[in-house]
Protein backbone atom coordinates (compact mmCIF):
# COMPACT_ATOMS: atom_id res chain seq x y z
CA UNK A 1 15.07 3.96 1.89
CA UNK A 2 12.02 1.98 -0.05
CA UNK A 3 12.65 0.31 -3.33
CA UNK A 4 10.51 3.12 -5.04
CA UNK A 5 13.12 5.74 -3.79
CA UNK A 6 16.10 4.16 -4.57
CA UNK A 7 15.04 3.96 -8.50
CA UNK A 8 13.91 7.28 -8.59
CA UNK A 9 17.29 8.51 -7.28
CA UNK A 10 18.86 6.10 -10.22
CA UNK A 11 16.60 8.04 -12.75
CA UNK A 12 18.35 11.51 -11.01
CA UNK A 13 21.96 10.02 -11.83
CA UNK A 14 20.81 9.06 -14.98
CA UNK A 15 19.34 11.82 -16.34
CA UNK A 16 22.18 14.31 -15.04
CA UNK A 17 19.52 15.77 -12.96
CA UNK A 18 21.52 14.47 -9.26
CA UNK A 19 22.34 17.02 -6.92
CA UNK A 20 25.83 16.88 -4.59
CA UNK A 21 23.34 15.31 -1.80
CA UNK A 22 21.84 12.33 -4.17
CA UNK A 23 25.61 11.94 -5.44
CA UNK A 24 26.92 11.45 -1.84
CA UNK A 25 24.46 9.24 -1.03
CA UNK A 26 24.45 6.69 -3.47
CA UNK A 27 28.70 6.69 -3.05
CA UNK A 28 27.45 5.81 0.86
CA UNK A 29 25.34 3.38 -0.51
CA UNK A 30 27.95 1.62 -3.02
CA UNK A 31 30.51 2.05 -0.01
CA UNK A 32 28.27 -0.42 1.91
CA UNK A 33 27.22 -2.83 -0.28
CA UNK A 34 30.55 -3.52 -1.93
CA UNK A 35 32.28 -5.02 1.40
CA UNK A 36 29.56 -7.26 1.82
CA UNK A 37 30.74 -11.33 1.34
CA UNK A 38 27.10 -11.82 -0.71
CA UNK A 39 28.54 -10.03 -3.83
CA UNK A 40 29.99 -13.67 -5.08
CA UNK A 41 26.62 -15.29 -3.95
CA UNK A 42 25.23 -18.23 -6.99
CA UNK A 43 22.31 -16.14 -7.45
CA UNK A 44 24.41 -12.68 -8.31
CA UNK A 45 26.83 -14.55 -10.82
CA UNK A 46 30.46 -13.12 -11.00
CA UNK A 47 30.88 -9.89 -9.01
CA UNK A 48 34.08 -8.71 -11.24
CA UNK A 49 32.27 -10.00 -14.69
CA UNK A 50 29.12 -8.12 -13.86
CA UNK A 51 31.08 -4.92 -12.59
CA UNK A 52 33.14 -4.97 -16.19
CA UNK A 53 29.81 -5.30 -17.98
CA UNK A 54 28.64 -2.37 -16.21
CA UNK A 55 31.40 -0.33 -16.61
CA UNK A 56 31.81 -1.30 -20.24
CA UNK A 57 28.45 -0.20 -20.88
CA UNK A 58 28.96 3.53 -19.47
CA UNK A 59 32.16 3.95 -21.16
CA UNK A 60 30.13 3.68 -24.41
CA UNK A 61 27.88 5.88 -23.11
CA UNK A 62 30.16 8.45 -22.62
CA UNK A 63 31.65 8.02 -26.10
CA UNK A 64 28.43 9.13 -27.70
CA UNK A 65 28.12 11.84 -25.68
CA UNK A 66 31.49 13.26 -25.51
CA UNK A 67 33.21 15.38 -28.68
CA UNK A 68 36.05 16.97 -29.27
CA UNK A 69 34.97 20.34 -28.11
CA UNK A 70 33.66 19.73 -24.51
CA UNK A 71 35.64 20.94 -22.39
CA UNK A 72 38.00 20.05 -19.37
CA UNK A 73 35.31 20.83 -16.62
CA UNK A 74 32.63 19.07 -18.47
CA UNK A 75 34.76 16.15 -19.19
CA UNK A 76 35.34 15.95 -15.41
CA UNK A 77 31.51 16.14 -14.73
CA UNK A 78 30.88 12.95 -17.10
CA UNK A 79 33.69 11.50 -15.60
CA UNK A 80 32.47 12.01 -12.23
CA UNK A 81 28.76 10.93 -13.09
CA UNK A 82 29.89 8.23 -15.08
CA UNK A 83 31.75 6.99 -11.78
CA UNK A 84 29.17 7.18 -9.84
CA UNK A 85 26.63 5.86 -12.02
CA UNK A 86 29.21 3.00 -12.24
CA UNK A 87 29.28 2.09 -8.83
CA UNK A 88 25.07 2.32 -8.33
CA UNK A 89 24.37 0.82 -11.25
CA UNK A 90 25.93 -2.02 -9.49
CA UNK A 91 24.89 -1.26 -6.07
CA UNK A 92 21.45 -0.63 -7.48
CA UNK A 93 21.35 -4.50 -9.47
CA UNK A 94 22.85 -5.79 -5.71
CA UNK A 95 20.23 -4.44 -3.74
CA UNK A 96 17.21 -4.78 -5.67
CA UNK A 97 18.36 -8.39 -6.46
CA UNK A 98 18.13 -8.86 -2.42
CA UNK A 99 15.42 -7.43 -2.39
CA UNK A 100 13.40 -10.22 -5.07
CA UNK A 101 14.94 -13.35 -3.05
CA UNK A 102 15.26 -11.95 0.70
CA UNK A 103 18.61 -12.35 1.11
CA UNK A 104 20.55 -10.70 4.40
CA UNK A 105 23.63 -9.94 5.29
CA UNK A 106 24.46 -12.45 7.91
CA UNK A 107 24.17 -16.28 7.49
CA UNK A 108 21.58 -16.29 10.46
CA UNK A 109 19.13 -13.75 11.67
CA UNK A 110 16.41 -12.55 13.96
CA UNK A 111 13.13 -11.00 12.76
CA UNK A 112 11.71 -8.19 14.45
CA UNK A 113 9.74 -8.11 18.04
CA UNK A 114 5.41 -7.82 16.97
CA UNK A 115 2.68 -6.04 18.50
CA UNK A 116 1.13 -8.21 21.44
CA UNK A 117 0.70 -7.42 24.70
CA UNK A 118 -1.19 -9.68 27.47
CA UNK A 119 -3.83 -8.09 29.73
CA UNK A 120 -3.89 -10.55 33.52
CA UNK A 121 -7.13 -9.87 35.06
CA UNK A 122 -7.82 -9.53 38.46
CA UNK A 123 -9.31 -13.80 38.81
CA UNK A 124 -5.73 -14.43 37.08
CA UNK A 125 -7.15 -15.03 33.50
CA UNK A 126 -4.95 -13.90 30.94
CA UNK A 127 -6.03 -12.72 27.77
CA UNK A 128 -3.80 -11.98 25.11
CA UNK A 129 -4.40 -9.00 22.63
CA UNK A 130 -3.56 -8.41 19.49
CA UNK A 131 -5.01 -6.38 16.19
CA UNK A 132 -8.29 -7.55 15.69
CA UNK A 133 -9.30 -8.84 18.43
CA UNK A 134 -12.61 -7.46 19.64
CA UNK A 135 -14.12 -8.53 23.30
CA UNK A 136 -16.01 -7.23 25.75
CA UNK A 137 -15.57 -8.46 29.88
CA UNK A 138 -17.19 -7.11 33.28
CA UNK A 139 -15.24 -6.47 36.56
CA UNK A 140 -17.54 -6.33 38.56
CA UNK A 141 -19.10 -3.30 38.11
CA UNK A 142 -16.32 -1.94 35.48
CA UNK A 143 -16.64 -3.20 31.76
CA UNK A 144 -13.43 -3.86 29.69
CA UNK A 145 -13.84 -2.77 25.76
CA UNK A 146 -11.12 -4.31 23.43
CA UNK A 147 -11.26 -2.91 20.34
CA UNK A 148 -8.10 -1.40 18.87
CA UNK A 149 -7.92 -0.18 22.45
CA UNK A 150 -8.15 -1.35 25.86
CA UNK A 151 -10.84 1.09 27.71
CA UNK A 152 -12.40 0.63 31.28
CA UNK A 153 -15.98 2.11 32.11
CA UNK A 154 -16.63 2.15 35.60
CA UNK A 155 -20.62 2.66 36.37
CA UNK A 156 -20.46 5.06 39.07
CA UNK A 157 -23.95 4.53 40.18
CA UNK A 158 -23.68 0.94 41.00
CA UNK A 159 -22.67 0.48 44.86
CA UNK A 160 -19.15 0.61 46.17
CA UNK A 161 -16.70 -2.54 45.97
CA UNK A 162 -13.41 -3.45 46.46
CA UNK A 163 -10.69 -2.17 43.83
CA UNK A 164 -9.40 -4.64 41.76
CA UNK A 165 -6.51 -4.82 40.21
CA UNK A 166 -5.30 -5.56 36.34
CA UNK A 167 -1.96 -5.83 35.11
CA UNK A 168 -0.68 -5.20 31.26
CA UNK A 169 2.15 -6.49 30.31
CA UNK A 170 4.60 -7.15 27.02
CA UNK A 171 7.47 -9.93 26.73
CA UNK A 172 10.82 -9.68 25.23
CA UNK A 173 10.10 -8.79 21.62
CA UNK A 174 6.72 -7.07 22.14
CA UNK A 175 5.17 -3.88 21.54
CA UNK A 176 1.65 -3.02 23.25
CA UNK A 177 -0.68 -2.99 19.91
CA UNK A 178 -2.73 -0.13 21.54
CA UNK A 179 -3.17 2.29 23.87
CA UNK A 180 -4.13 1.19 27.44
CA UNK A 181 -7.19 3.90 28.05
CA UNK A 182 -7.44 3.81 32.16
CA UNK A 183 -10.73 4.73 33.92
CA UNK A 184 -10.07 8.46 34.37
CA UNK A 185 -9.06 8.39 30.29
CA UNK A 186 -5.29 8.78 30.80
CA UNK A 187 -3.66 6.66 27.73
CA UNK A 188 -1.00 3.84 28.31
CA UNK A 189 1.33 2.46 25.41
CA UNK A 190 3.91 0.35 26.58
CA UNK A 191 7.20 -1.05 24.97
CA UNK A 192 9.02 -4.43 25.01
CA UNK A 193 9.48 -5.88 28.62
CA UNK A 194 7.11 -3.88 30.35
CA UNK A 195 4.36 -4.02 32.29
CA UNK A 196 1.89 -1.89 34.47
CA UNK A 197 -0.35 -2.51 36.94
CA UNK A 198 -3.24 -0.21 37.75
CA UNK A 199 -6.75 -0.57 39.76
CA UNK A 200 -9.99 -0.84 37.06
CA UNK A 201 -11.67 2.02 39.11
CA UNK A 202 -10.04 5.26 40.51
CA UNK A 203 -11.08 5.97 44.32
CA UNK A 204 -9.38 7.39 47.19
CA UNK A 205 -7.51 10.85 47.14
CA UNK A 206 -5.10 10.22 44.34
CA UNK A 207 -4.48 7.84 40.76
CA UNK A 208 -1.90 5.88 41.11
CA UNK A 209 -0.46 2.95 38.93
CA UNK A 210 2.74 1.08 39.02
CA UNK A 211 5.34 0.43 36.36
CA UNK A 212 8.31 -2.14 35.28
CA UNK A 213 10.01 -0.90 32.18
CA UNK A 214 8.77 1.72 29.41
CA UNK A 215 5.67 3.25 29.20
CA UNK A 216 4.63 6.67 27.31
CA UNK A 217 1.62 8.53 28.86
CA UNK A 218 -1.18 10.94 27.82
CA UNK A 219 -3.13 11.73 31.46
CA UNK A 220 -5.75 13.56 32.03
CA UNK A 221 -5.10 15.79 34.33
CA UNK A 222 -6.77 16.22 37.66
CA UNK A 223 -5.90 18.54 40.57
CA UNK A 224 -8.29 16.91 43.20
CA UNK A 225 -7.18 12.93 42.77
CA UNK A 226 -3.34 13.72 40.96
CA UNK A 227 -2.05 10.79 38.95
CA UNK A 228 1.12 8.78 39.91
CA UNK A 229 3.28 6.59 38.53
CA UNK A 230 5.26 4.25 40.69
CA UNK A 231 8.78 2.86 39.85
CA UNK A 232 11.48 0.83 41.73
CA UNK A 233 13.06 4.43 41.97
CA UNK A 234 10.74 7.05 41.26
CA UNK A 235 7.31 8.71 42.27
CA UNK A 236 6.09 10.73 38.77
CA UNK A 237 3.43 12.77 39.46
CA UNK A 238 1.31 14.42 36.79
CA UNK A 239 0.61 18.16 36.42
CA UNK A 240 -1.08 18.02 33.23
CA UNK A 241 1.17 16.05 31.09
CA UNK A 242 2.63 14.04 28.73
CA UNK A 243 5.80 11.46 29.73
CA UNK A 244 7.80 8.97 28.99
CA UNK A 245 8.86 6.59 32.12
CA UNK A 246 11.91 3.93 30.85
CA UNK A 247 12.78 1.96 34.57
CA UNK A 248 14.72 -1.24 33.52
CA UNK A 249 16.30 -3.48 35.80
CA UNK A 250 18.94 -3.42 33.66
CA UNK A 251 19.20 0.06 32.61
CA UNK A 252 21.21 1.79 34.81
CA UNK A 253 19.39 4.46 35.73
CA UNK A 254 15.44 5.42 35.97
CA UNK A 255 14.74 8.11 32.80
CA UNK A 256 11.88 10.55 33.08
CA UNK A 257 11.07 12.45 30.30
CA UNK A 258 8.12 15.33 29.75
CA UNK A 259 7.38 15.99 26.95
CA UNK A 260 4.09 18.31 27.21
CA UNK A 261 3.02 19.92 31.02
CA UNK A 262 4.87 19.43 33.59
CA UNK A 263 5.70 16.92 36.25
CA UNK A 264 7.33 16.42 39.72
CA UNK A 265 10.16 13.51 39.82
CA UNK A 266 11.16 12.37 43.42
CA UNK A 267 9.63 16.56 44.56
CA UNK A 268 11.52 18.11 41.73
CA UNK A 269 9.57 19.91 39.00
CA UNK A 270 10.50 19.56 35.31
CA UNK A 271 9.62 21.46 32.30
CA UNK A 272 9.17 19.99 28.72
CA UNK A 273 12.19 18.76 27.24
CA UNK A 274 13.63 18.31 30.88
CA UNK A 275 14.84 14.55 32.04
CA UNK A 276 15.57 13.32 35.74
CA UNK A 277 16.83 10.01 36.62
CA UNK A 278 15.59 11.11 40.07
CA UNK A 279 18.55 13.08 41.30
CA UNK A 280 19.37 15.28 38.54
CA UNK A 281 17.59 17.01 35.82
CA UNK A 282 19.27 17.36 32.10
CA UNK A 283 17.68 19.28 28.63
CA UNK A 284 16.90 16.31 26.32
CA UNK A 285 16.00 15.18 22.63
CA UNK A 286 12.88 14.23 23.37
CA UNK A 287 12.70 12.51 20.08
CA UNK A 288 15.22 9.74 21.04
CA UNK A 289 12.78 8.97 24.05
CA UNK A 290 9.59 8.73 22.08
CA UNK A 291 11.08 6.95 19.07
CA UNK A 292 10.09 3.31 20.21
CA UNK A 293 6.22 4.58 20.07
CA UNK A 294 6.77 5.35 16.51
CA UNK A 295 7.76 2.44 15.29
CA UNK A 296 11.96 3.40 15.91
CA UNK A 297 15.31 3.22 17.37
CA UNK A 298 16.98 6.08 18.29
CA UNK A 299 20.31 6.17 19.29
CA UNK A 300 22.30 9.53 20.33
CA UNK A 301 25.37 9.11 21.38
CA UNK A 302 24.41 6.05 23.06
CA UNK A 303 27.82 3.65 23.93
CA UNK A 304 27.22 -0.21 23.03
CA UNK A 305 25.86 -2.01 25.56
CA UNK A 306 23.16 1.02 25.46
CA UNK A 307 22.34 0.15 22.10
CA UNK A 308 22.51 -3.63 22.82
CA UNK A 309 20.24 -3.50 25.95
CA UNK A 310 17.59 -1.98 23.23
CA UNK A 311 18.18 -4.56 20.53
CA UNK A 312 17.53 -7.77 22.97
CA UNK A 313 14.26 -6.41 24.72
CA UNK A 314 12.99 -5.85 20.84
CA UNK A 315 14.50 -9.04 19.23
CA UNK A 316 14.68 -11.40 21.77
CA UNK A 317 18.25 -11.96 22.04
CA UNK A 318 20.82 -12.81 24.37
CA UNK A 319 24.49 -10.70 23.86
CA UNK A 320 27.83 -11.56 24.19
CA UNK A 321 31.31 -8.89 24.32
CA UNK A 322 34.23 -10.22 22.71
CA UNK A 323 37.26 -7.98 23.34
CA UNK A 324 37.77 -4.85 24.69
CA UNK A 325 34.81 -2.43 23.42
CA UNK A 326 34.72 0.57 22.17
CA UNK A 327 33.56 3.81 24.35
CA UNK A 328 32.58 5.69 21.51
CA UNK A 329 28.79 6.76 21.22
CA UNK A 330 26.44 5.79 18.43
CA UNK A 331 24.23 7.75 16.23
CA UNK A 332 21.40 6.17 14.40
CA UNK A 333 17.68 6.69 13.69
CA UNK A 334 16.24 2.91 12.30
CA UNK A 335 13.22 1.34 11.67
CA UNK A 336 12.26 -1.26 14.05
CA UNK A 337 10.78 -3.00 11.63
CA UNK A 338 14.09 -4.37 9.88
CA UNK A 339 15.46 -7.94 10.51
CA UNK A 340 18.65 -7.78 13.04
CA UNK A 341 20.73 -8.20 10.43
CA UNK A 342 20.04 -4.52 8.90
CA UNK A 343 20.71 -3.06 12.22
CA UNK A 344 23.98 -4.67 12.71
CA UNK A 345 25.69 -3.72 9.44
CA UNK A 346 24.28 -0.25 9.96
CA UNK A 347 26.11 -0.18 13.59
CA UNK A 348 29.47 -1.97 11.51
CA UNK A 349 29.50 1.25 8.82
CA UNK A 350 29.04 3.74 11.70
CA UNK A 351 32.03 2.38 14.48
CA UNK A 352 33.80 -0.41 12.87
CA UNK A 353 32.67 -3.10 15.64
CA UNK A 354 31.37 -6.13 14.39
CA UNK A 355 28.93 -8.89 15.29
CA UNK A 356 28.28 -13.02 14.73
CA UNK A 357 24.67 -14.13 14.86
CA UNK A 358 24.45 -17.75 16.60
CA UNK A 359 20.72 -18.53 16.74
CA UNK A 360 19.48 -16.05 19.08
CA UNK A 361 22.86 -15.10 20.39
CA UNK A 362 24.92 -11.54 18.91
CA UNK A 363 28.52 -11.73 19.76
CA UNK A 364 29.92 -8.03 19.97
CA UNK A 365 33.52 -8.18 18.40
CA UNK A 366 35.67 -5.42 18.76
């Protein structure tokens, strides 16, 4: 929720014009702001003092609005507003107070992964691309555009040579900034940790390209030279399609998912909405799988160390399990722009396990 939204749902409250939804979730919001150790920061004065203030102030509110002949179910409904109005007023002065001086909820944190990637040529030079970086290179008789966009031309008039290979790749904490467009026009985005290799030129019976990680594809389809994608334990070949590959080391297993087309995993076909980790196919959200393209995490019923494999290859961290942990699933769709911090007390409210930032350790506490 942006600043802008949270005062316009204050002006709802205030004006009596809240529906049950906006009145649920500002008690949500209260809930989670008044457990937090910050409310007795230097900066917020007294907690208690400024809640009495608040509350004083509504009370006399009330009194000038209330009379003698309102009756029991309107008296309720002030009562009601005036409690809730109570508790975001406060909530409200909290958490646009953090907002001014940037504030979090742990004593350390970790800022978000960025958008970087790093192309390796075939010579070994490394180049490494960002937003706004503009370039042009030859391969020999391919040129490489960089321009919000990675894009290989191949001049098919110019005499045959050898294939050469490139190799895109993101570290811990990065994001590829744009699409990878390969020589047959098939597009590329990859997410933190990844990396793909592919030849600049397309030749031979068949397109394929080789992948550690996450990658989403758009490929163009094309029945006479088919397009594959190569993983430690899958062969994905295209049939007109869009797909999302996630093949971690750590993960523990390989997760195709189509999302437009279709596709063949390890010989087996899938439709749209269809998954196979190479043995077995399963109906999917496809949104939890796309998510990370759109700037989010996703979680669905995802158990712990899921959800902490996802929050070190975007922040950079390392994890540690104190205590027996929980085997309950967790269900969360958040921005992956927001400090760690933000995504920790949001996992806290949900399951009731808790975390200690160390530097660029999280300790898991059950």
């Amino acid at each position: 929720m942006t600043k802008k939204d949270f005062l316009r749902l204050v002006e709802r409250i205030r004006d009596a014009s809240a529906s049950d939804q906006d009145i649920r979730l500002y008690q949500a919001w209260f809930n989670t702001y008044q457990s937090l150790s910050e409310w007795n920061d230097a900066d917020m004065g007294n907690a208690d003092e400024l809640k009495s203030l608040i509350e004083h102030r509504i009370n006399e509110k009330i009194d000038k609005h209330l009379s003698s002949h309102i009756t029991r179910r309107l008296w309720t409904r002030y009562a009601a507003a005036a409690s809730i109005l109570l508790c975001m007023s406060f909530a409200g002065y909290y958490f646009l107070q953090k907002q001014e001086v940037g504030q979090t909820v742990y004593k350390n944190d970790v800022s978000p992964g960025h958008n970087q990637a790093t192309l390796t040529l075939a010579n070994g030079q490394k180049i490494i691309l960002n937003k706004g970086l503009y370039r042009t290179l030859a391969q020999g008789n391919t040129a490489v555009n960089i321009n919000n966009g990675i894009t290989y031309t191949t001049n098919l008039q110019a005499k045959a040579e050898a294939t050469a290979y490139n190799t895109l790749s993101t570290a811990t904490g990065e994001q590829s900034p744009y699409p990878l467009l390969l020589a047959d026009g098939t597009k590329v985005w990859l997410n933190a940790k990844s990396s793909i290799t592919f030849p600049t030129r397309f030749s031979g019976k068949e397109r394929m390209v080789k992948i550690i990680g996450e990658a989403y594809f758009e490929v163009v389809h094309n029945a006479a030279q088919p397009f594959k994608v190569q993983t430690e334990k899958q062969i994905i070949q295209d049939i007109g399609t869009t797909f999302n590959v996630k093949a971690y080391a750590d993960d523990p297993t390989t997760e195709t998912t189509l999302i437009e087309g279709k596709i063949k995993v390890n010989h087996t076909f899938l439709e749209p909405g269809q998954q196979s980790d190479g043995n077995q196919i399963k109906a999917v959200n496809i949104e939890k799988y796309t998510a990370w393209k759109n700037g989010d995490f996703y979680f669905e019923n995802d158990n712990i160390q899921s959800v902490m494999r996802q929050l070190s290859r975007w922040y950079n961290i390392e994890v540690d399990y104190e205590g027996e942990m929980t085997n309950d699933g967790f269900n969360a769709r958040i921005s992956r722009t927001k400090n760690i911090s933000a995504i920790l007390h949001i996992l806290e409210n949900t399951k009731g396990v808790h975390f200690k930032i160390e530097g660029r350790r999280v300790t898991v506490i059950q």
